[in-house]
Protein backbone atom coordinates (compact mmCIF):
# COMPACT_ATOMS: atom_id res chain seq x y z
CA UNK A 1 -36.91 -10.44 -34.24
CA UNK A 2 -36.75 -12.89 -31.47
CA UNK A 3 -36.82 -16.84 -31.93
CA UNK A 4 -39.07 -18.70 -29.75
CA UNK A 5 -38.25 -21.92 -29.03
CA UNK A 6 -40.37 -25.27 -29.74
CA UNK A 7 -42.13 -26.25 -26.68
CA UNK A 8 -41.68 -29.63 -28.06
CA UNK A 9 -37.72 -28.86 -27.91
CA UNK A 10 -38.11 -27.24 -24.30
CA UNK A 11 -39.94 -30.01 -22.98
CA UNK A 12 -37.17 -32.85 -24.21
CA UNK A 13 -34.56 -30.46 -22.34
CA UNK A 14 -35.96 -30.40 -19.45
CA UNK A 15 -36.93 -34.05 -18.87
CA UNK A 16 -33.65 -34.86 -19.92
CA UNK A 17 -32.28 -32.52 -17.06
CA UNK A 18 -34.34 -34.37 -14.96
CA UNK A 19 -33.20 -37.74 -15.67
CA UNK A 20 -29.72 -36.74 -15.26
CA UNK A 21 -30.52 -35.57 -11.91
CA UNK A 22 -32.68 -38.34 -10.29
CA UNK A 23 -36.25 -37.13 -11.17
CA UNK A 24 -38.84 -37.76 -14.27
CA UNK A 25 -41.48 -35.90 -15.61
CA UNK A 26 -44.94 -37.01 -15.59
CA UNK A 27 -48.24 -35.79 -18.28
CA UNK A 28 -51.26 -35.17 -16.23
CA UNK A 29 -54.58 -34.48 -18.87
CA UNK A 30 -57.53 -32.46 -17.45
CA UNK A 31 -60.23 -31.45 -20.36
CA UNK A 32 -58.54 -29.52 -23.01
CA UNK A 33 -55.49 -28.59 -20.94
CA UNK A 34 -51.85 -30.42 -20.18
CA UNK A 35 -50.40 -30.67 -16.30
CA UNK A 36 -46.64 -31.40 -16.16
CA UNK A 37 -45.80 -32.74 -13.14
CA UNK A 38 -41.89 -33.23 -11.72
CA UNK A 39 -41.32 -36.37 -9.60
CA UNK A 40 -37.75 -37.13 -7.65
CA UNK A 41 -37.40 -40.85 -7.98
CA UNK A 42 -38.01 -42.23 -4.75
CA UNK A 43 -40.14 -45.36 -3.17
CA UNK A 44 -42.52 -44.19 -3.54
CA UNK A 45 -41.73 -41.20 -6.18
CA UNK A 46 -42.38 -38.06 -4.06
CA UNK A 47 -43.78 -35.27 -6.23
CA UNK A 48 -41.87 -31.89 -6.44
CA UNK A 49 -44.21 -29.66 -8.85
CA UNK A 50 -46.77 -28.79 -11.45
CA UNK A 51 -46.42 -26.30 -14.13
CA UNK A 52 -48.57 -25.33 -17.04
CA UNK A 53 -46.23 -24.82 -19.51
CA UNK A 54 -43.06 -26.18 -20.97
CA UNK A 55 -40.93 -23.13 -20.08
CA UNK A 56 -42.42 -23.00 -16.68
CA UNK A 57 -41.53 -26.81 -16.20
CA UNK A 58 -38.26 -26.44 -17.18
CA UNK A 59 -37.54 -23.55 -14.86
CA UNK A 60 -38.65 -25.82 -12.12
CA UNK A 61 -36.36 -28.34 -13.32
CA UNK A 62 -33.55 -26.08 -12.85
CA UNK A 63 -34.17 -24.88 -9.74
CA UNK A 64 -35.31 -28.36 -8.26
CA UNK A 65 -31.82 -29.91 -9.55
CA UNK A 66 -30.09 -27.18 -9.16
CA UNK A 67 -28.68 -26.57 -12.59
CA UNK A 68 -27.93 -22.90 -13.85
């Protein structure tokens, strides 16, 4: 049986990745559902993506700082 992973867990991973590399991750609320947006920390901090999900934001983490 596969494990799934916490999205809670996921999400701490990949804003840590982020912070390693320069860039933070922002919460954007709209009605009943959660934006996450990636920012490279810059004046002023120039915005790099949205995703839905956890998972999805941390894939864009990846790619963005170019971790494998």
């Amino acid at each position: 049986m596969p494990s799934t992973r916490d999205p809670r867990q996921v999400l701490k991973e990949a804003r840590q990745i982020a912070h390693d590399h320069g860039c933070f991750v922002s919460e954007k609320h709209s009605g009943c559902s959660t934006y996450y947006l990636l920012y490279r920390r810059t004046s002023p901090p120039t915005l790099i993506g949205q995703r839905s999900t956890a998972s999805a934001l941390r894939t864009l983490v990846r790619k963005a700082c170019s971790t494998h």
